[in-house]
PDB file of N, CA and C in Angstrom:
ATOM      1  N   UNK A   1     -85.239-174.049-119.969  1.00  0.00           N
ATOM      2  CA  UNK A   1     -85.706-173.069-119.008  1.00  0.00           C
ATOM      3  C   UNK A   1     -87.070-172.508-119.422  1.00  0.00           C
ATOM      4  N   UNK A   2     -87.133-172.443-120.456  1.00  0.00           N
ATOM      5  CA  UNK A   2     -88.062-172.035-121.090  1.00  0.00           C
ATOM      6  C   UNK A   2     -89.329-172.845-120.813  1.00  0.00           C
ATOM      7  N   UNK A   3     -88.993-173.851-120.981  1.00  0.00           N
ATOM      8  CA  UNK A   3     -90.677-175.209-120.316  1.00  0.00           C
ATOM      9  C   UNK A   3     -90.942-175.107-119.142  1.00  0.00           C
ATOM     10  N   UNK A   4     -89.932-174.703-118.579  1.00  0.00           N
ATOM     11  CA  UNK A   4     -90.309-174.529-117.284  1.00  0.00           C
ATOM     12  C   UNK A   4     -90.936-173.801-116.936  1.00  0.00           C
ATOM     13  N   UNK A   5     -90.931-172.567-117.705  1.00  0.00           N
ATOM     14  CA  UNK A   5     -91.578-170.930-117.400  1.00  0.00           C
ATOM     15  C   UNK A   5     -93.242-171.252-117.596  1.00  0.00           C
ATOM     16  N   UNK A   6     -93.192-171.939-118.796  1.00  0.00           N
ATOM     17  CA  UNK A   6     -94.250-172.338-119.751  1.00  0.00           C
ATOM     18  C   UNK A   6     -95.487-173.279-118.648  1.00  0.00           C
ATOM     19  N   UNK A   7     -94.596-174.275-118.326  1.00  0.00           N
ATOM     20  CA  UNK A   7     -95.537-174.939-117.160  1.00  0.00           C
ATOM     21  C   UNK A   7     -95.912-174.798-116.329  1.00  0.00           C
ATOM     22  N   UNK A   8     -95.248-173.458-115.062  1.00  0.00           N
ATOM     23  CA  UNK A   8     -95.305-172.945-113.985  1.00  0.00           C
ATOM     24  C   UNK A   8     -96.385-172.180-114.622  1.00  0.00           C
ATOM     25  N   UNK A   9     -96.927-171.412-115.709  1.00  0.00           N
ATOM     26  CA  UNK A   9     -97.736-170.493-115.905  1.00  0.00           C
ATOM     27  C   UNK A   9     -98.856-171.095-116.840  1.00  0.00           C
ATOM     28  N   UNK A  10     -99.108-172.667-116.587  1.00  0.00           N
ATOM     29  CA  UNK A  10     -99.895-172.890-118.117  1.00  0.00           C
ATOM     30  C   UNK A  10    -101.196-172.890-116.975  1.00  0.00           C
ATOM     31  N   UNK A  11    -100.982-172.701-115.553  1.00  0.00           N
ATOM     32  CA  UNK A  11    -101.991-173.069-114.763  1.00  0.00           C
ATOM     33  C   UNK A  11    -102.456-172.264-113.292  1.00  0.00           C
ATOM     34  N   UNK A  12    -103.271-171.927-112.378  1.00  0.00           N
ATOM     35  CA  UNK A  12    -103.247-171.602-111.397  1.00  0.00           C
ATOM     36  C   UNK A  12    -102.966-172.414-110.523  1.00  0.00           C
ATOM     37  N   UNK A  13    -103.762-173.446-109.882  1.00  0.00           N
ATOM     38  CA  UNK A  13    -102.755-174.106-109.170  1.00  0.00           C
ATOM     39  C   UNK A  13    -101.217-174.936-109.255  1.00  0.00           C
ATOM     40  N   UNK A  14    -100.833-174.983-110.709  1.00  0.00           N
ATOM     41  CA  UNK A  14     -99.523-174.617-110.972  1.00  0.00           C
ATOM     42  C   UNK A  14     -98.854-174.169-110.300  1.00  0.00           C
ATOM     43  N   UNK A  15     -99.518-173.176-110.836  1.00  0.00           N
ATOM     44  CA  UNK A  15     -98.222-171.539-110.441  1.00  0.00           C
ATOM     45  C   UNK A  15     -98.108-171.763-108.866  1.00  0.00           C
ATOM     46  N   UNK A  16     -99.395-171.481-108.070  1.00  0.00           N
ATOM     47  CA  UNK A  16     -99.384-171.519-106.740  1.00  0.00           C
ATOM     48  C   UNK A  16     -98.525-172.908-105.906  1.00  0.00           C
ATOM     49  N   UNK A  17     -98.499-173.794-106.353  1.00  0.00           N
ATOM     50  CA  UNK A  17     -97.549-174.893-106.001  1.00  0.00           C
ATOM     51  C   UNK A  17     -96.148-174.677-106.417  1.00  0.00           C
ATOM     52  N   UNK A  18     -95.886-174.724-107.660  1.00  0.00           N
ATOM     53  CA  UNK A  18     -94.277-174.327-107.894  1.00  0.00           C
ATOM     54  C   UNK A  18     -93.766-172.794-106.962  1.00  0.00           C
ATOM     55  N   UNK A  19     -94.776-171.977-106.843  1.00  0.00           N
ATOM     56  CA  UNK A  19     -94.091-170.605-105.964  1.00  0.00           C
ATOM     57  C   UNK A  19     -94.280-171.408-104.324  1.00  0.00           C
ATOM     58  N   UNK A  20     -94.888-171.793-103.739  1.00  0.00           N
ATOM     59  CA  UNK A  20     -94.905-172.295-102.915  1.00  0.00           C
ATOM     60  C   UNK A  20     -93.511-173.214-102.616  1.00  0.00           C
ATOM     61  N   UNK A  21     -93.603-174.053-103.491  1.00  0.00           N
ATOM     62  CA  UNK A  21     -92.132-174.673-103.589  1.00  0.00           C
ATOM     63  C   UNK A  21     -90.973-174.148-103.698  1.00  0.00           C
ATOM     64  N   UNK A  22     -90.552-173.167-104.024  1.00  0.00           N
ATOM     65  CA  UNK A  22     -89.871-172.301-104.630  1.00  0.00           C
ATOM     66  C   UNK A  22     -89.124-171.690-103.457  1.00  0.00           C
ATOM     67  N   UNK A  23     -90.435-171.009-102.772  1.00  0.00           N
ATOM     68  CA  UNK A  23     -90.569-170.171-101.228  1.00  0.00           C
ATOM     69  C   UNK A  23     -89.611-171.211-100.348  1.00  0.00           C
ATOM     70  N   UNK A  24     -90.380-172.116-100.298  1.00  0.00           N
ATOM     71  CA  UNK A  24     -89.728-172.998 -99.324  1.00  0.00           C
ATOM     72  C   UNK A  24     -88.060-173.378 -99.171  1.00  0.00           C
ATOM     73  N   UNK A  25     -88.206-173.840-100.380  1.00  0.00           N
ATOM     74  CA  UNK A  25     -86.733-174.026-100.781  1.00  0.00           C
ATOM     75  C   UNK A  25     -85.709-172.808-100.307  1.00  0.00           C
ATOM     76  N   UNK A  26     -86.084-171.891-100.799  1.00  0.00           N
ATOM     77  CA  UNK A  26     -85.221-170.740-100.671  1.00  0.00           C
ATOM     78  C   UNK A  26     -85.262-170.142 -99.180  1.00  0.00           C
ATOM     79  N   UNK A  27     -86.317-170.580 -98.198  1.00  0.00           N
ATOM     80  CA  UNK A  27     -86.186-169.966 -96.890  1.00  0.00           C
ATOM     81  C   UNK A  27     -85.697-171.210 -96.080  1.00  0.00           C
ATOM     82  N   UNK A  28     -85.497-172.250 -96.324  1.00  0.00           N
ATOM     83  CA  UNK A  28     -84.621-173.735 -95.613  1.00  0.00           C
ATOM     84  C   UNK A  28     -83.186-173.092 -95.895  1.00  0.00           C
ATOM     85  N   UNK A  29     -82.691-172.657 -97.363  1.00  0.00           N
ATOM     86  CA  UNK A  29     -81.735-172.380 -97.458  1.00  0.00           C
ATOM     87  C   UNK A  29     -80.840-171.358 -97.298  1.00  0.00           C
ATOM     88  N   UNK A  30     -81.787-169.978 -97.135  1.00  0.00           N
ATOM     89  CA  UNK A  30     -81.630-169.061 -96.703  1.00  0.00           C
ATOM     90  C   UNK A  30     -80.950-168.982 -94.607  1.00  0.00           C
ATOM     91  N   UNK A  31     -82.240-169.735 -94.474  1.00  0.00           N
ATOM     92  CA  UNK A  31     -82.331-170.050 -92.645  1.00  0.00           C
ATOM     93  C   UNK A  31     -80.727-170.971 -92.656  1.00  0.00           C
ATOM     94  N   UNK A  32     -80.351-172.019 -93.251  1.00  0.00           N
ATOM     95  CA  UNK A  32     -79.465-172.771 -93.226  1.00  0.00           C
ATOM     96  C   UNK A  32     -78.844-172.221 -92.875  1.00  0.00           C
ATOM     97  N   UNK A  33     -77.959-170.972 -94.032  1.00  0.00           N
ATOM     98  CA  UNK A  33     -76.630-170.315 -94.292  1.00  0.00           C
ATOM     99  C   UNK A  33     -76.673-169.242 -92.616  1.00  0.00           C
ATOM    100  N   UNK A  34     -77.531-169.118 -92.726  1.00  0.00           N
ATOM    101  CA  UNK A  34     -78.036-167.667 -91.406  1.00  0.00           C
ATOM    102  C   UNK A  34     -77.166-168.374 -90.538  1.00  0.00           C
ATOM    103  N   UNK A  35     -78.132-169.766 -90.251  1.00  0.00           N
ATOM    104  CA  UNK A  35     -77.698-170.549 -88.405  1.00  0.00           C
ATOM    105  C   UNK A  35     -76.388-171.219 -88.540  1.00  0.00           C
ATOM    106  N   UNK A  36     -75.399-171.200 -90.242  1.00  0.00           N
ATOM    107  CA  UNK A  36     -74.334-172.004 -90.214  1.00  0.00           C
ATOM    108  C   UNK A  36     -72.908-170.319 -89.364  1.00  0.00           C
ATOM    109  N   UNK A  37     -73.665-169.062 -89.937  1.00  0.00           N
ATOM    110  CA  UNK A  37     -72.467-168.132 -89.762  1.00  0.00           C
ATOM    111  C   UNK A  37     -72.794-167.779 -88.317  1.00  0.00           C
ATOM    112  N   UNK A  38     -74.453-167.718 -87.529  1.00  0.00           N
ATOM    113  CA  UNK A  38     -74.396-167.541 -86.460  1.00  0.00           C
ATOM    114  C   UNK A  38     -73.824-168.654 -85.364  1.00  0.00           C
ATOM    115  N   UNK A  39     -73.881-169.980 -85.340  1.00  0.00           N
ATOM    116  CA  UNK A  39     -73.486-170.759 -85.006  1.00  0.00           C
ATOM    117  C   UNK A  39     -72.130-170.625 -84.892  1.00  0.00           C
ATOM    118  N   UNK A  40     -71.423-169.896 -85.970  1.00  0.00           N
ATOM    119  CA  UNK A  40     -70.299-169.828 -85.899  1.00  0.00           C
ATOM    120  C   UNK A  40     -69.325-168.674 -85.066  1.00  0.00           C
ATOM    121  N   UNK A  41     -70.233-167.551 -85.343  1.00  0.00           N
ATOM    122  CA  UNK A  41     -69.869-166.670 -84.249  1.00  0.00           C
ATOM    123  C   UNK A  41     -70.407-166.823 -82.746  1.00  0.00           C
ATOM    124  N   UNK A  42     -70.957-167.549 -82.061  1.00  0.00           N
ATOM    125  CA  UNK A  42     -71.651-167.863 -81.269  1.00  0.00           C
ATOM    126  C   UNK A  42     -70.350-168.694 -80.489  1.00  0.00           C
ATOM    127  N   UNK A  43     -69.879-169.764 -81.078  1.00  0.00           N
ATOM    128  CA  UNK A  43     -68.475-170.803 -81.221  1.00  0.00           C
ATOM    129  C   UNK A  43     -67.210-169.584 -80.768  1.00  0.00           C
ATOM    130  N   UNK A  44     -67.157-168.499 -81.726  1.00  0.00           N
ATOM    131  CA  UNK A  44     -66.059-167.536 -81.440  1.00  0.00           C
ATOM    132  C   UNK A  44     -66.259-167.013 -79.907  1.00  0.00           C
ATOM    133  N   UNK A  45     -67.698-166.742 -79.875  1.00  0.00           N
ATOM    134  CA  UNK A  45     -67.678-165.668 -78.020  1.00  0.00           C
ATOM    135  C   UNK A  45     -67.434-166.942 -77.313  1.00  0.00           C
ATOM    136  N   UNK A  46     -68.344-167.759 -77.234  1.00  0.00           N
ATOM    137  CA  UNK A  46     -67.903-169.121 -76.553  1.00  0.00           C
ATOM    138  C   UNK A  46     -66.365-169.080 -75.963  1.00  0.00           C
ATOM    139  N   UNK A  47     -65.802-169.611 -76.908  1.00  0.00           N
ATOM    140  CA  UNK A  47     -64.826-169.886 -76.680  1.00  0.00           C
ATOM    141  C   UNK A  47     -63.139-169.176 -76.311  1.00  0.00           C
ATOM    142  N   UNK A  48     -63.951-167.633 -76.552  1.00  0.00           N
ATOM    143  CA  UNK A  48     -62.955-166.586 -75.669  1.00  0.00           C
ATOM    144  C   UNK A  48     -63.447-165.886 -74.791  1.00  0.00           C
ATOM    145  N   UNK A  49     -64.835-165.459 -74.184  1.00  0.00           N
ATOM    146  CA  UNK A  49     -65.703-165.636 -73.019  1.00  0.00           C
ATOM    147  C   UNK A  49     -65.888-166.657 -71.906  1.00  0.00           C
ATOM    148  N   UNK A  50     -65.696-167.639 -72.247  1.00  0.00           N
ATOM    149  CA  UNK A  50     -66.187-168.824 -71.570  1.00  0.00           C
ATOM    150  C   UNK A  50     -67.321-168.860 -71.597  1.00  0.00           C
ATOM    151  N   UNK A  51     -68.239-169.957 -71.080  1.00  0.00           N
ATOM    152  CA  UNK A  51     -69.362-170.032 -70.305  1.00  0.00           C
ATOM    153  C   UNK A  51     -69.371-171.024 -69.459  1.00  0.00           C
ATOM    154  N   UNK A  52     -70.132-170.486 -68.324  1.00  0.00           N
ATOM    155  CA  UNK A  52     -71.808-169.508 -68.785  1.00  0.00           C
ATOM    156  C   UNK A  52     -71.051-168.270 -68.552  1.00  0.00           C
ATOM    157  N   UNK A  53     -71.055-167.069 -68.592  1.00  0.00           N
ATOM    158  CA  UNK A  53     -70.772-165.480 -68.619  1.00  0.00           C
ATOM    159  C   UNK A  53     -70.848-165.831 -67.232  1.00  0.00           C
ATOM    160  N   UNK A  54     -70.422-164.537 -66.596  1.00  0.00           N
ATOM    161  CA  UNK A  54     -70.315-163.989 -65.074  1.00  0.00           C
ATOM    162  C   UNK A  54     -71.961-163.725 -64.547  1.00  0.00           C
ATOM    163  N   UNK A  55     -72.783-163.373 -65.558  1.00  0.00           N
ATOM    164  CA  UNK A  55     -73.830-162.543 -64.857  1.00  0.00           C
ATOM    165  C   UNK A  55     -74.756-163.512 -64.818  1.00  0.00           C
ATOM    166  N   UNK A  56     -74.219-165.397 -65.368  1.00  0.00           N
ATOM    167  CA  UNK A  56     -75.536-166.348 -65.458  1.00  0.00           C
ATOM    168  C   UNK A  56     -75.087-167.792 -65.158  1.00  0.00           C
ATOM    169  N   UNK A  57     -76.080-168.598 -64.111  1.00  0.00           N
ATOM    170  CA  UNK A  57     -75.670-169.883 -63.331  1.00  0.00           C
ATOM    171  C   UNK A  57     -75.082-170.587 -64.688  1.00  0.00           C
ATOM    172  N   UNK A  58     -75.188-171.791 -64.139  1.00  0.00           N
ATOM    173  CA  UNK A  58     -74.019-173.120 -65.248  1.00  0.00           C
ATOM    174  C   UNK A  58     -75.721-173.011 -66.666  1.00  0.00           C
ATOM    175  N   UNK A  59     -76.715-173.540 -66.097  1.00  0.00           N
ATOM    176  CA  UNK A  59     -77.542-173.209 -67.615  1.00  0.00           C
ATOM    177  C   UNK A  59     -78.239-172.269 -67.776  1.00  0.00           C
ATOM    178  N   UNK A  60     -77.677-170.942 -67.437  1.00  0.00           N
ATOM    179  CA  UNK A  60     -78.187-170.162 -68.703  1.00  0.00           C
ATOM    180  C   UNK A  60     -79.440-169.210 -67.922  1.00  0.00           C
ATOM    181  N   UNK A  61     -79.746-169.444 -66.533  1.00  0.00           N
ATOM    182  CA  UNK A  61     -80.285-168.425 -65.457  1.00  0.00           C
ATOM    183  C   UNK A  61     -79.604-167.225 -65.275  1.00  0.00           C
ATOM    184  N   UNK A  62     -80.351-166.277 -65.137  1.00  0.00           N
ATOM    185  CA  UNK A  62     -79.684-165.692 -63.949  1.00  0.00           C
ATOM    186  C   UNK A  62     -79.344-165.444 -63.104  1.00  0.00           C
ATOM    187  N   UNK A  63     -78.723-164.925 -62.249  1.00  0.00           N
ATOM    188  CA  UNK A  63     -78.033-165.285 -60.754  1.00  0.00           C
ATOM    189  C   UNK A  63     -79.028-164.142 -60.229  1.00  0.00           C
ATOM    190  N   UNK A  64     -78.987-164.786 -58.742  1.00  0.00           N
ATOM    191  CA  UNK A  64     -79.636-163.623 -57.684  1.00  0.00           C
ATOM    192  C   UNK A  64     -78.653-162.897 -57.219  1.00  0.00           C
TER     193      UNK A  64
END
């Protein structure tokens, strides 16, 4: 762990690439987990709501 620290900091554009990388990683995986629990509650109204809701045509308009 320690080389690692060592190499991420032996440099500036180093550093700026490994945090860059870093960033990324962690907001793919972050976003992942988000759209796996919303997806999932989304599945729950779904499917004891129905759709489309009362107040919107078959995709997702609204009605006049």
């Amino acid at each position: 762990m320690l080389e690692i620290l060592k190499f991420t900091l032996s440099g500036f554009w180093i550093f700026c690439g490994s945090y860059t990388l870093i960033a990324m990683v962690l907001y793919f995986l972050v976003n992942g987990i988000v759209r796996v629990f919303t997806r999932f509650f989304r599945m729950i109204m779904v499917t004891k709501h129905g759709w489309p809701p009362n107040h919107l045509d078959a995709d997702g308009d609204r009605k006049l």
